[in-house]
C-alpha atoms as a PDB file:
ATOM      1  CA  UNK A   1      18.653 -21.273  -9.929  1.00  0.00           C
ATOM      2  CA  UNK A   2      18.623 -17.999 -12.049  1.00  0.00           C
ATOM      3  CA  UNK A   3      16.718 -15.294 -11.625  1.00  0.00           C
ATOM      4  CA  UNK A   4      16.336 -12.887 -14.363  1.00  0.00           C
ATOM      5  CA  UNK A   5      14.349  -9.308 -15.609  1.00  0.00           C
ATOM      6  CA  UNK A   6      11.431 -10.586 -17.604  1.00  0.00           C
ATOM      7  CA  UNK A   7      11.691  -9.485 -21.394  1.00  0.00           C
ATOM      8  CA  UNK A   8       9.773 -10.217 -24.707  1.00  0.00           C
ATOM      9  CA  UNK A   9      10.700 -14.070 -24.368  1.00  0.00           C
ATOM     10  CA  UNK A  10       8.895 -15.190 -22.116  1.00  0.00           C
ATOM     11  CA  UNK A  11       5.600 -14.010 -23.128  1.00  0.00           C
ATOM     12  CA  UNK A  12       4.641 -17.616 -23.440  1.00  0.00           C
ATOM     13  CA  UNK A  13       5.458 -18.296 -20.032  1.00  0.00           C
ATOM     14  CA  UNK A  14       3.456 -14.604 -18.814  1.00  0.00           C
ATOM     15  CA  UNK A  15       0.564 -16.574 -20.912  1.00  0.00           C
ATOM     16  CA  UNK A  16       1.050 -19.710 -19.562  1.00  0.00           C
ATOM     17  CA  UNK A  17      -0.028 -18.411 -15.947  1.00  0.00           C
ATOM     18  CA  UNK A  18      -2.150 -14.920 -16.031  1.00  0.00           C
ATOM     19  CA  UNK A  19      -4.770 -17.264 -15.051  1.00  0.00           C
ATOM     20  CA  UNK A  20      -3.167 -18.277 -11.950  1.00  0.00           C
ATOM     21  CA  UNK A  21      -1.882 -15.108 -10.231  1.00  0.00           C
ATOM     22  CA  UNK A  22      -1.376 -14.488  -6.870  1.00  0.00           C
ATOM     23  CA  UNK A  23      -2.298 -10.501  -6.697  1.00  0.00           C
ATOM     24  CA  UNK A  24      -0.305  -8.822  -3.463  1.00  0.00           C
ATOM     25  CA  UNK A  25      -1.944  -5.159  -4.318  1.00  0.00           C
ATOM     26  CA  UNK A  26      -5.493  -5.244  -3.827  1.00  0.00           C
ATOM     27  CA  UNK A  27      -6.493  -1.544  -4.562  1.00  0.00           C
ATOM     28  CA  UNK A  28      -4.403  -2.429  -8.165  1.00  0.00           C
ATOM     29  CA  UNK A  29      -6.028  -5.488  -8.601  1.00  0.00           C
ATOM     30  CA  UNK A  30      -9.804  -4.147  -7.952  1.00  0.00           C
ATOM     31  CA  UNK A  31      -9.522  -0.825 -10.221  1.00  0.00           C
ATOM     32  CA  UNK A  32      -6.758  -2.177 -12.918  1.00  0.00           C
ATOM     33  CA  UNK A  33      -8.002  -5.812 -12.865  1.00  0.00           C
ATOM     34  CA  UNK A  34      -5.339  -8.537 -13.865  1.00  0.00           C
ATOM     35  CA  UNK A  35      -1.899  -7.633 -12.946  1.00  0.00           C
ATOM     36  CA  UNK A  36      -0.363 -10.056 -16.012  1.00  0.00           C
ATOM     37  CA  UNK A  37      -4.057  -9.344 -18.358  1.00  0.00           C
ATOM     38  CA  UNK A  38      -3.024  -6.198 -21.480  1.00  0.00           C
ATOM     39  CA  UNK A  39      -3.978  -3.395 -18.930  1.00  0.00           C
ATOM     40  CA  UNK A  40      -1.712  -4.771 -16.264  1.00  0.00           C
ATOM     41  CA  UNK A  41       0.926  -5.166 -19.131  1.00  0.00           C
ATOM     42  CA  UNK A  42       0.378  -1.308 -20.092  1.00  0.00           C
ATOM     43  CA  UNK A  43       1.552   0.042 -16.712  1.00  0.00           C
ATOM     44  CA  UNK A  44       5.238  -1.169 -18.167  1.00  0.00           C
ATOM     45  CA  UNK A  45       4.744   2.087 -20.715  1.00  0.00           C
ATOM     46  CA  UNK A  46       3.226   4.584 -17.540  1.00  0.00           C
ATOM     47  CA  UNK A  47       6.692   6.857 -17.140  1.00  0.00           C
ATOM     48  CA  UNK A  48       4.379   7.660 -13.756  1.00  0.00           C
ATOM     49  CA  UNK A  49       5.528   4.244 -12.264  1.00  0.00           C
ATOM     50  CA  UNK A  50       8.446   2.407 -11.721  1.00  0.00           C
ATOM     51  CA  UNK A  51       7.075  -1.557 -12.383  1.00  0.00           C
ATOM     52  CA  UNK A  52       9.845  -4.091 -12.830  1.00  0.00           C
ATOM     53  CA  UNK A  53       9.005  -8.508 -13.282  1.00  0.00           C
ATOM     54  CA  UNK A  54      11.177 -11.354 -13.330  1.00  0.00           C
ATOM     55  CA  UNK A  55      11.603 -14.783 -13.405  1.00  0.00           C
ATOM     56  CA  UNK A  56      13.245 -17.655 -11.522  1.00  0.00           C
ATOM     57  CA  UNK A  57      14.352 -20.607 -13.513  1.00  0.00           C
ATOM     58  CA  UNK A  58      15.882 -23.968 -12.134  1.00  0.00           C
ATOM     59  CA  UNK A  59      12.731 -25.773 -11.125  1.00  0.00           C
ATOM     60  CA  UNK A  60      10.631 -28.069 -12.906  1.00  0.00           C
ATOM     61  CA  UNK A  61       8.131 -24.839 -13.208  1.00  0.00           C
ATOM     62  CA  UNK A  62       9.296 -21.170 -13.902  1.00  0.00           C
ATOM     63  CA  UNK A  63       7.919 -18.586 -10.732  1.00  0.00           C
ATOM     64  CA  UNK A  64       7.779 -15.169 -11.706  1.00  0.00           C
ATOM     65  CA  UNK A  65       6.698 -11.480  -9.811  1.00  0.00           C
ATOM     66  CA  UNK A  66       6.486  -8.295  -9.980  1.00  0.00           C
ATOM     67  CA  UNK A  67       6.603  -4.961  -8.141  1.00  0.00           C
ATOM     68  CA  UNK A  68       5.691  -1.629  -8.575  1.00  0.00           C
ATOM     69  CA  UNK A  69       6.436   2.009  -7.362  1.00  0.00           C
ATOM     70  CA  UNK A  70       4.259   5.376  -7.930  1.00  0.00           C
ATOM     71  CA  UNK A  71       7.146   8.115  -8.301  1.00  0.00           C
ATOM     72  CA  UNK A  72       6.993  10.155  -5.582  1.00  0.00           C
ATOM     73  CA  UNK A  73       6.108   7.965  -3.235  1.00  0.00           C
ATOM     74  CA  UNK A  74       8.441   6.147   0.006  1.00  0.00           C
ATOM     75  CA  UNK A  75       7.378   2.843  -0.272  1.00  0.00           C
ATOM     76  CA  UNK A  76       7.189   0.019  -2.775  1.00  0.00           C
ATOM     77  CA  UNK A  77       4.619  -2.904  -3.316  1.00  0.00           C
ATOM     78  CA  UNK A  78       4.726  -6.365  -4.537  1.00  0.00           C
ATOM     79  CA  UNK A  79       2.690  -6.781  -7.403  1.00  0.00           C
ATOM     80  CA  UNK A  80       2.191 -10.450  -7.957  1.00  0.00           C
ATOM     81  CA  UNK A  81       3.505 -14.108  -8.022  1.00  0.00           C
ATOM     82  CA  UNK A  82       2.864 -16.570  -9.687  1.00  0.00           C
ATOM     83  CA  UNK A  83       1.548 -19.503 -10.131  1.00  0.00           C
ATOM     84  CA  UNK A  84      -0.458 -19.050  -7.036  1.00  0.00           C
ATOM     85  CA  UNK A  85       0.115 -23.272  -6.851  1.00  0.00           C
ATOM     86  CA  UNK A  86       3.375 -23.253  -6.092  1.00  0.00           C
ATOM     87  CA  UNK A  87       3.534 -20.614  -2.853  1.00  0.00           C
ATOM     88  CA  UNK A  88       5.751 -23.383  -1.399  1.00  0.00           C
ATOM     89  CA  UNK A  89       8.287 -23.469  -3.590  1.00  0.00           C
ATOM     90  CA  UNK A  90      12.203 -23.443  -2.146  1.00  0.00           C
ATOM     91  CA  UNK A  91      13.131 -20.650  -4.489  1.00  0.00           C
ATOM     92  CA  UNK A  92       9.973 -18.309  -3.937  1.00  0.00           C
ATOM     93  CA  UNK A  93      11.834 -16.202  -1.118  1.00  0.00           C
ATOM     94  CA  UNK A  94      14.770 -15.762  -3.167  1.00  0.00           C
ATOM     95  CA  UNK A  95      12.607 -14.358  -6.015  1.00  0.00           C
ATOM     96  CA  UNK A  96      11.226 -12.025  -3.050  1.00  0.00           C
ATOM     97  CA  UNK A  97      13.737 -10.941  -1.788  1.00  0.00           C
ATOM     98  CA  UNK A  98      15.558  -9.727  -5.556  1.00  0.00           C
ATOM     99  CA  UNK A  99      11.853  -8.011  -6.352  1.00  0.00           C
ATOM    100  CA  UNK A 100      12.371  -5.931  -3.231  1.00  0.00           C
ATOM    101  CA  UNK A 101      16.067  -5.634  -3.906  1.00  0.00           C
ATOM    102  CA  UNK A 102      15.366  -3.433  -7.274  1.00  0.00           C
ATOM    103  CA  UNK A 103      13.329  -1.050  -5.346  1.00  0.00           C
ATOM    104  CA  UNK A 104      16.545   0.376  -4.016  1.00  0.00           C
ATOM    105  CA  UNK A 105      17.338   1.958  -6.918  1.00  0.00           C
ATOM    106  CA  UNK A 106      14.022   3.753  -6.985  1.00  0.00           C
ATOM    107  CA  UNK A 107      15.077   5.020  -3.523  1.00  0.00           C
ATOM    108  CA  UNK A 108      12.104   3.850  -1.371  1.00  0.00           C
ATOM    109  CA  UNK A 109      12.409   3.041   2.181  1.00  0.00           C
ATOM    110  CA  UNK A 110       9.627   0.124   2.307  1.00  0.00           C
ATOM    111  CA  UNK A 111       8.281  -2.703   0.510  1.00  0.00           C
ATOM    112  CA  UNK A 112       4.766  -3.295   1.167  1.00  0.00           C
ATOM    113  CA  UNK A 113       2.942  -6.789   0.514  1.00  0.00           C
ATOM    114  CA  UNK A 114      -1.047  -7.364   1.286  1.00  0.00           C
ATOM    115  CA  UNK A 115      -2.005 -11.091   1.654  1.00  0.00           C
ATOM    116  CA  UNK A 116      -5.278 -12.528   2.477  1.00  0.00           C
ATOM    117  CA  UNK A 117      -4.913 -14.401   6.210  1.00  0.00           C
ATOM    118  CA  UNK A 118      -5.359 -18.130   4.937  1.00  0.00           C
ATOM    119  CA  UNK A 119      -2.640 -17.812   2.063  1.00  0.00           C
ATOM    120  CA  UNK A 120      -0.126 -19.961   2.102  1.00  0.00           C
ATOM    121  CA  UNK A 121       2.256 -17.875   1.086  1.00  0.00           C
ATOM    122  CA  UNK A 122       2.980 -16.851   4.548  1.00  0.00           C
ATOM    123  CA  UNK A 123       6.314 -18.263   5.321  1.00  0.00           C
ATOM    124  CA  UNK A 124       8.237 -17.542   1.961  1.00  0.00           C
ATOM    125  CA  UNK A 125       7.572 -13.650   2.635  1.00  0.00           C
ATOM    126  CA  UNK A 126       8.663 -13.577   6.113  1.00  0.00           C
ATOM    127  CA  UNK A 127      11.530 -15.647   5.081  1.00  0.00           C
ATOM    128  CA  UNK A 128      12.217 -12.960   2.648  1.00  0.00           C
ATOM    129  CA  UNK A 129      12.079  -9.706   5.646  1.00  0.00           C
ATOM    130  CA  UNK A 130       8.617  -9.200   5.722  1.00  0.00           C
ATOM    131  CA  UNK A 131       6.608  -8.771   8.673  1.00  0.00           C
ATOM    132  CA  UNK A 132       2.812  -8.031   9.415  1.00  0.00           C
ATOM    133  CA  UNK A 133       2.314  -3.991  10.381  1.00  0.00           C
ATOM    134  CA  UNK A 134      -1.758  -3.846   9.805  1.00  0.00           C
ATOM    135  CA  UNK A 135      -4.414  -5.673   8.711  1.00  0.00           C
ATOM    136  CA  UNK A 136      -7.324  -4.570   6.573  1.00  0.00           C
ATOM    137  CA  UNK A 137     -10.450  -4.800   5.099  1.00  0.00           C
ATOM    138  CA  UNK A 138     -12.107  -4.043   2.085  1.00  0.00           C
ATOM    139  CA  UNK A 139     -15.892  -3.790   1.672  1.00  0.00           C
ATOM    140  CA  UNK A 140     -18.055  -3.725  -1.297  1.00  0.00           C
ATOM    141  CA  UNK A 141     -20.305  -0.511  -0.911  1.00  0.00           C
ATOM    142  CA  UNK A 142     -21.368  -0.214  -4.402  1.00  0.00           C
ATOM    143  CA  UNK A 143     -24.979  -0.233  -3.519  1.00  0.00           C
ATOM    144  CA  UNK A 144     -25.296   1.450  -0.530  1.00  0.00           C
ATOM    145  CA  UNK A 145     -25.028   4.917  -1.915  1.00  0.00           C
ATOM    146  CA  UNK A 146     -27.964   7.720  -1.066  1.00  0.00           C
ATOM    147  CA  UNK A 147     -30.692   8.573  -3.281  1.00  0.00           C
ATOM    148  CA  UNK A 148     -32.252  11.638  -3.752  1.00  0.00           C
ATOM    149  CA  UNK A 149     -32.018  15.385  -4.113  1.00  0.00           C
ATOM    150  CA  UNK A 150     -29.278  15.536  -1.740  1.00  0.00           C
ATOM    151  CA  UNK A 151     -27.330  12.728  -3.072  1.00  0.00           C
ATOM    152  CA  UNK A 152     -23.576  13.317  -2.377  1.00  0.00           C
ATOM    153  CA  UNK A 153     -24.241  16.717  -0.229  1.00  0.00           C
ATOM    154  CA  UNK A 154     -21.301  17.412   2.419  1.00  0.00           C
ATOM    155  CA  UNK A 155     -18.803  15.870   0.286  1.00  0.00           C
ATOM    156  CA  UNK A 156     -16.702  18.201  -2.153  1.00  0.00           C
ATOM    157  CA  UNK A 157     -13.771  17.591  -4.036  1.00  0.00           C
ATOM    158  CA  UNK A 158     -10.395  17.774  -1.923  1.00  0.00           C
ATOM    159  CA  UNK A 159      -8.359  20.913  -2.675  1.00  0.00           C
ATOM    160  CA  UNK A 160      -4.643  22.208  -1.804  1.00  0.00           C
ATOM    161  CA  UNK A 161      -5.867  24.369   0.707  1.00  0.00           C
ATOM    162  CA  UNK A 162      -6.790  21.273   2.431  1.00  0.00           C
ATOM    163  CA  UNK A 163      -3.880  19.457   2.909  1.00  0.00           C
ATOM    164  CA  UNK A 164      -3.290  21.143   6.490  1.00  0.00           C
ATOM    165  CA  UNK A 165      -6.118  19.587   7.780  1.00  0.00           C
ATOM    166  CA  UNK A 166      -6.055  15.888   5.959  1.00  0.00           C
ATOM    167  CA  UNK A 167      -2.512  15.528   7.735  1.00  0.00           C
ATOM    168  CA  UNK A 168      -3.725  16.968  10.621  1.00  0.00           C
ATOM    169  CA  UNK A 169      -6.600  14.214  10.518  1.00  0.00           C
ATOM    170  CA  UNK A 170      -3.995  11.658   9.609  1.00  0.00           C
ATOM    171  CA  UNK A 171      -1.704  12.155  12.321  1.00  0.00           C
ATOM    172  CA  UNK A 172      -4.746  11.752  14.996  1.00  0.00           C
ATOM    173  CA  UNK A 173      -5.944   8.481  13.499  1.00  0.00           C
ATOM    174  CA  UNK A 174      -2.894   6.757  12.314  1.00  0.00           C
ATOM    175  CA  UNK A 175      -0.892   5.338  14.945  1.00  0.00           C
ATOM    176  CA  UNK A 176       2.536   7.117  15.840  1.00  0.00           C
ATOM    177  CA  UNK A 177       4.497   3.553  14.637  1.00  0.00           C
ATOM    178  CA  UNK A 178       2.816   3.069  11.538  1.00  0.00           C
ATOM    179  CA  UNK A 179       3.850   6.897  10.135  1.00  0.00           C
ATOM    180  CA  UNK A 180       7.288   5.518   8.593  1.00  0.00           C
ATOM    181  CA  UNK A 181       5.155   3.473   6.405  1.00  0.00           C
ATOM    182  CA  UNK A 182       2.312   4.973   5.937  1.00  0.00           C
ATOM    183  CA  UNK A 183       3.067   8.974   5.971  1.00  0.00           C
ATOM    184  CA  UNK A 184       0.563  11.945   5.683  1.00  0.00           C
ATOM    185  CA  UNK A 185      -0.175  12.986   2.520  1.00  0.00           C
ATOM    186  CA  UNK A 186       1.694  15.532   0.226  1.00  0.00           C
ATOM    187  CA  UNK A 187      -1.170  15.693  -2.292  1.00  0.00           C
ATOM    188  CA  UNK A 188      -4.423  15.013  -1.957  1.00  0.00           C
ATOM    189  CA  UNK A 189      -6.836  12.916  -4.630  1.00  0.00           C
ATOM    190  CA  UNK A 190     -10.516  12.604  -2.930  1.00  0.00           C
ATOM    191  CA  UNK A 191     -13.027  13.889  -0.945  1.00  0.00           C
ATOM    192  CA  UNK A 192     -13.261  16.028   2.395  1.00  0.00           C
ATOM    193  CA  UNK A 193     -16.302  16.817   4.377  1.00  0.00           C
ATOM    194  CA  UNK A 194     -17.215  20.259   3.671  1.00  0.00           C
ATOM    195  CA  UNK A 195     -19.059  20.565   7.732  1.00  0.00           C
ATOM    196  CA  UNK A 196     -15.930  20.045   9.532  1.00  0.00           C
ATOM    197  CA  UNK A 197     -12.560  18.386   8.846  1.00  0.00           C
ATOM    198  CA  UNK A 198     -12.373  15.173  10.768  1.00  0.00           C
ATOM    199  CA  UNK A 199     -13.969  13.548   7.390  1.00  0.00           C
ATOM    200  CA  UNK A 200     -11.326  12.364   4.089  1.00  0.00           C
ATOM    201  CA  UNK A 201     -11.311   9.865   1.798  1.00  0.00           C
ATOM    202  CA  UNK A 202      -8.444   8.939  -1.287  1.00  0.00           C
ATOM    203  CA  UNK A 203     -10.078   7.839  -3.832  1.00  0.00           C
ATOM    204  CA  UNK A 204      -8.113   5.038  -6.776  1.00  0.00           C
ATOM    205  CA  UNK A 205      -9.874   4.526  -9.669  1.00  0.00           C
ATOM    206  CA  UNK A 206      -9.280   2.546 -12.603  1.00  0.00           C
ATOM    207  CA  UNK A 207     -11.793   0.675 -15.455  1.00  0.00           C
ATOM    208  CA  UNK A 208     -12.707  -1.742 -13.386  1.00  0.00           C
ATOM    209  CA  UNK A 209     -13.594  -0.202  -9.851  1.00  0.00           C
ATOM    210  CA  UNK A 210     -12.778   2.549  -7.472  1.00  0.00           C
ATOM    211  CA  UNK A 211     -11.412   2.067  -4.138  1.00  0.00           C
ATOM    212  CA  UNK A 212     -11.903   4.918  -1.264  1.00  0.00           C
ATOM    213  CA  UNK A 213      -9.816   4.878   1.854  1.00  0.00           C
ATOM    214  CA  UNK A 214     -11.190   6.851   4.428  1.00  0.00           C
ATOM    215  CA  UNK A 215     -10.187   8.830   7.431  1.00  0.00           C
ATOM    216  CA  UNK A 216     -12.504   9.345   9.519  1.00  0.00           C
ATOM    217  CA  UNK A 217     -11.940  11.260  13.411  1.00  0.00           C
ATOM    218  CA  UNK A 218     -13.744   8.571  15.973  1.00  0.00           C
ATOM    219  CA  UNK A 219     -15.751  11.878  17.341  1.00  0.00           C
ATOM    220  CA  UNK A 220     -17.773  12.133  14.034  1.00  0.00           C
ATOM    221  CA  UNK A 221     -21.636  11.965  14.183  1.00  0.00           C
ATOM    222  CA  UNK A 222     -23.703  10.107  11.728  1.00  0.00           C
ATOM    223  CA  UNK A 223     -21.013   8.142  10.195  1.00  0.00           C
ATOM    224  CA  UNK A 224     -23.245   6.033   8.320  1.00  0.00           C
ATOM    225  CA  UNK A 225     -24.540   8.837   6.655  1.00  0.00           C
ATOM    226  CA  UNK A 226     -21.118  10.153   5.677  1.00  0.00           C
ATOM    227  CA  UNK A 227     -20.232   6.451   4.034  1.00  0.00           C
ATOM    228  CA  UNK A 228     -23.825   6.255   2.029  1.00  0.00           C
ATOM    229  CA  UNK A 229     -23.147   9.992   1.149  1.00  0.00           C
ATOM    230  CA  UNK A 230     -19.630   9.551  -0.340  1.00  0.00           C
ATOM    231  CA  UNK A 231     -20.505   6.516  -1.795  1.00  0.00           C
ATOM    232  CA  UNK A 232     -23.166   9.430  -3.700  1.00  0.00           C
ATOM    233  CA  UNK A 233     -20.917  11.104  -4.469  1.00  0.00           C
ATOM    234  CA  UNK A 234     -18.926   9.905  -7.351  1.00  0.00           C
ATOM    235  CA  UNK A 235     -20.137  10.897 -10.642  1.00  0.00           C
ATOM    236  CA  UNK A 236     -19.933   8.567 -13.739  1.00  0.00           C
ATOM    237  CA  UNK A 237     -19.360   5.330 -12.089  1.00  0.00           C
ATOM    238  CA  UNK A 238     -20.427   4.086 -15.679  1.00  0.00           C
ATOM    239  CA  UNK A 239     -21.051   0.132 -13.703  1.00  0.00           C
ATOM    240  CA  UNK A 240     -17.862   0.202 -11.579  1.00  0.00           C
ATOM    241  CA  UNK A 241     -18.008  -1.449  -8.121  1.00  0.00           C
ATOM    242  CA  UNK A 242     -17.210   0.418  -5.232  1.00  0.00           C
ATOM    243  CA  UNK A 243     -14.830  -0.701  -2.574  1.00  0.00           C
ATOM    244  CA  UNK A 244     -13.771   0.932   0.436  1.00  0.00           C
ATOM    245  CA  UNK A 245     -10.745   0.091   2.653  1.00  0.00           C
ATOM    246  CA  UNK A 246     -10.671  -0.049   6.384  1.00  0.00           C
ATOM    247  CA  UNK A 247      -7.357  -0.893   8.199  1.00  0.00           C
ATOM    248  CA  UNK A 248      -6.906  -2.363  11.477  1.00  0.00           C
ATOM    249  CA  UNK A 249      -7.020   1.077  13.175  1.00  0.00           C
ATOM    250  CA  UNK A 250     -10.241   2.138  12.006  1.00  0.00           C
ATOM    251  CA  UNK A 251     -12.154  -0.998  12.815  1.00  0.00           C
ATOM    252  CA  UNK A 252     -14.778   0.475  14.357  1.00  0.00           C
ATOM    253  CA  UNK A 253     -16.551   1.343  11.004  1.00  0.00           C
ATOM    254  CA  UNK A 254     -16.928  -1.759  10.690  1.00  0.00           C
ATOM    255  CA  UNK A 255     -19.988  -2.442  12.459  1.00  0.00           C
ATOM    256  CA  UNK A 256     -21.159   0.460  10.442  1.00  0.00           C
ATOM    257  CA  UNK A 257     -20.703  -0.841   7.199  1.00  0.00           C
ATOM    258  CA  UNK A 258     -22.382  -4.036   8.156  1.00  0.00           C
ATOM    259  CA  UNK A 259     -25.442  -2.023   8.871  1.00  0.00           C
ATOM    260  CA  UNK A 260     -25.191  -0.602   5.840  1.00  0.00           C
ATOM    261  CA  UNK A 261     -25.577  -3.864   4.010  1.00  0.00           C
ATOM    262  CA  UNK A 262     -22.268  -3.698   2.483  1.00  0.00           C
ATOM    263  CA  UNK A 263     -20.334  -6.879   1.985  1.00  0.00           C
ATOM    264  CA  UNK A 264     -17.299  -7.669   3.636  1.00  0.00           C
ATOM    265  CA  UNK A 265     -13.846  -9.338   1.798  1.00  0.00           C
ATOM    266  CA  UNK A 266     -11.624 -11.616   3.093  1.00  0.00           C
ATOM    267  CA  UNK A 267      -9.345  -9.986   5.916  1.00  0.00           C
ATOM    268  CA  UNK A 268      -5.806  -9.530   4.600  1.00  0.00           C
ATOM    269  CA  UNK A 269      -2.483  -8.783   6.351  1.00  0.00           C
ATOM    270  CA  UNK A 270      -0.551  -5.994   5.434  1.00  0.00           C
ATOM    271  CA  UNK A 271       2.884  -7.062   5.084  1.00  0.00           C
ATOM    272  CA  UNK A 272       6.490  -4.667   5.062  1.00  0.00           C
ATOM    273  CA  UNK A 273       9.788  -5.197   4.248  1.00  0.00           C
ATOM    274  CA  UNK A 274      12.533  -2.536   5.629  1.00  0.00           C
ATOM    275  CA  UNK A 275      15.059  -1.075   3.246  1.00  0.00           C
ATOM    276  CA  UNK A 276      18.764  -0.380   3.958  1.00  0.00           C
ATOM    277  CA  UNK A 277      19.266   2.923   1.354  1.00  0.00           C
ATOM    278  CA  UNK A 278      22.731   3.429   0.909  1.00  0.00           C
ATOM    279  CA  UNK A 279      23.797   7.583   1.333  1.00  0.00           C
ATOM    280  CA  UNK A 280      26.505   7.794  -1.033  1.00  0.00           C
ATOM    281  CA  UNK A 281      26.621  11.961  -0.584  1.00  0.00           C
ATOM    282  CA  UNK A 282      27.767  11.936   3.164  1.00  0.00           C
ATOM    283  CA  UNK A 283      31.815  12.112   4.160  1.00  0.00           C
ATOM    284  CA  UNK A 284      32.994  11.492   7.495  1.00  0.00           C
ATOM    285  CA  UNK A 285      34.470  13.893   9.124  1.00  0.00           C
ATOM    286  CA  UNK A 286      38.155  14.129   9.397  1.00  0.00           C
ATOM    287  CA  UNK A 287      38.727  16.647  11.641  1.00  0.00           C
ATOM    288  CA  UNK A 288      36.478  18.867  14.097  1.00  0.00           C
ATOM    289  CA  UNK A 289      35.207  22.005  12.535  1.00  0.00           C
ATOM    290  CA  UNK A 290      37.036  25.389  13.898  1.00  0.00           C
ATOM    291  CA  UNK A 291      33.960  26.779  15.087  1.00  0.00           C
ATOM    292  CA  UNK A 292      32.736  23.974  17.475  1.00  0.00           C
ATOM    293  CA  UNK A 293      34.183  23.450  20.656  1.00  0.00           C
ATOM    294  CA  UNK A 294      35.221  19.818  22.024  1.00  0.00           C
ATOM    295  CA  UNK A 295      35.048  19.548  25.839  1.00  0.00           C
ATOM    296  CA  UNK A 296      36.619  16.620  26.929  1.00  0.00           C
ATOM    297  CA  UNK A 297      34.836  14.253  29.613  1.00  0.00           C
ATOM    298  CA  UNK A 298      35.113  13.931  33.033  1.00  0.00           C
ATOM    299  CA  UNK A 299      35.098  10.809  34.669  1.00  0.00           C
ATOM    300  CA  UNK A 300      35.027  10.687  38.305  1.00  0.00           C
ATOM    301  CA  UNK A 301      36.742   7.882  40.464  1.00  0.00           C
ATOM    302  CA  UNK A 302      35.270   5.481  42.286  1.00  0.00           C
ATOM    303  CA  UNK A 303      36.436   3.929  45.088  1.00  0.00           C
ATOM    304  CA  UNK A 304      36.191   0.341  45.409  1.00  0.00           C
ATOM    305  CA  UNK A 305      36.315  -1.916  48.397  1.00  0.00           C
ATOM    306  CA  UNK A 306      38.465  -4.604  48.084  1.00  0.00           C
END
């Protein structure tokens, strides 16, 4: 079995199976749209991202993936794999496993991988490192947005003067474990609540959809108000659907969204691989500094009965 970097070649094989994609990025998938279609293909030219495909030959069928980085950010994601028919196949955790090997040199710390719960694909990505972390959610709130003169009122654009209090929000709804992979933000794209700051929301768009990933403190009042509100509150939708994303530790809006009338997705498992980075700037120590003192141990003895 090879496994190479995809190049100009094997454009046949790229249009032999953009039909039959397994998608492992679902905020990509729902605002970009096909992750092998010509606006997947453009990211390759976005200096913004680090994306990198290849291929694994030796089989009677060719299995290739992808994975992608946004510059500036920790973590990593699987893009894609296909074809989506053969998840089984012996060589799919090898192929896995030298995806999440590039990141390295983009120097992330995680790989992430999101996976609807029936997929089959299951035991090749846990044979390659990965493990389960969260689950989410996403909903389709496209038409559950206010009406009226005070469409989108409470919501305002997120600004740097913010970013204090998003973290701050962040840090109180995000559980302690989960902050290695999923850190506060440094910059801030969305929405905040302009009453009170226990109310944020990213926003990812793209021309197919927008996904908004909220974060919202469990002591908030008239939550479902806030949800139809923000949903208001994006100008020029020109026809996009509207998606939001709940993870496993905010499943208590839920129930809330159902009353809504917004409809639910498949649950999906979000899946991380750990990265070894290797510090090539550090040299040990050879001898101990003049200005720190060593004191040597004590040990005391201890008698013994024979």
């Amino acid at each position: 079995m090879t496994i190479r970097p995809l190049d100009l070649l094997d454009l046949p094989v790229i249009a032999r199976h953009r039909n039959d994609v397994l998608t492992l990025d679902s905020t990509r998938a729902l605002t970009r749209g096909h992750p092998l279609g010509a606006v997947g293909l453009l990211a390759y030219i976005n200096p913004s991202r680090h994306l990198y495909g290849a291929i694994a030959n030796g089989s009677e069928t060719a299995l290739l993936g992808g994975v992608i980085h946004t510059v500036g950010e920790p973590f990593a994601k699987l893009l894609y794999l296909a074809p989506s028919y053969r998840l089984s196949d012996a060589q799919l955790p090898a192929l896995i496993e030298h995806l999440a090997a590039q990141t390295g040199a983009w120097g992330v710390f995680h790989v992430t991988a999101e996976v609807d719960e029936t997929s089959d694909v299951f035991p090749a990505l846990r044979m390659a490192g990965f493990s389960v972390y969260a689950r989410q959610r996403l909903w389709d709130v496209t038409g559950i947005g206010a009406e009226g003169p005070d469409s989108g009122g409470g919501w305002r654009r997120a600004q740097s003067l913010d970013l204090p209090a998003v973290q701050s929000i962040h840090h109180q709804i995000v559980p302690p474990l989960l902050h290695p992979i999923e850190p506060a933000p440094r910059r801030l794209a969305g929405f905040v609540h302009a009453e009170n700051s226990k109310c944020y929301a990213s926003v990812a768009s793209g021309m197919y959809g927008i996904v908004l990933t909220p974060l919202i403190h469990p002591d908030e009042n008239h939550v479902g108000g806030r949800i139809s509100m923000l949903v208001s509150s994006l100008a020029e939708r020109g026809g996009r659907r509207v998606y939001l994303n709940v993870r496993s530790y905010q499943t208590w809006l839920e129930p809330v969204l159902e009353d809504l009338g917004a409809k639910a997705l498949p649950r999906q498992a979000v899946m991380v691989k750990h990265l070894a980075r290797l510090i090539k700037e550090g040299q040990p120590a050879r001898t101990v500094p003049v200005n720190v003192n060593a004191q040597p141990s004590r040990i005391s003895r201890m008698d013994i009965d024979e």
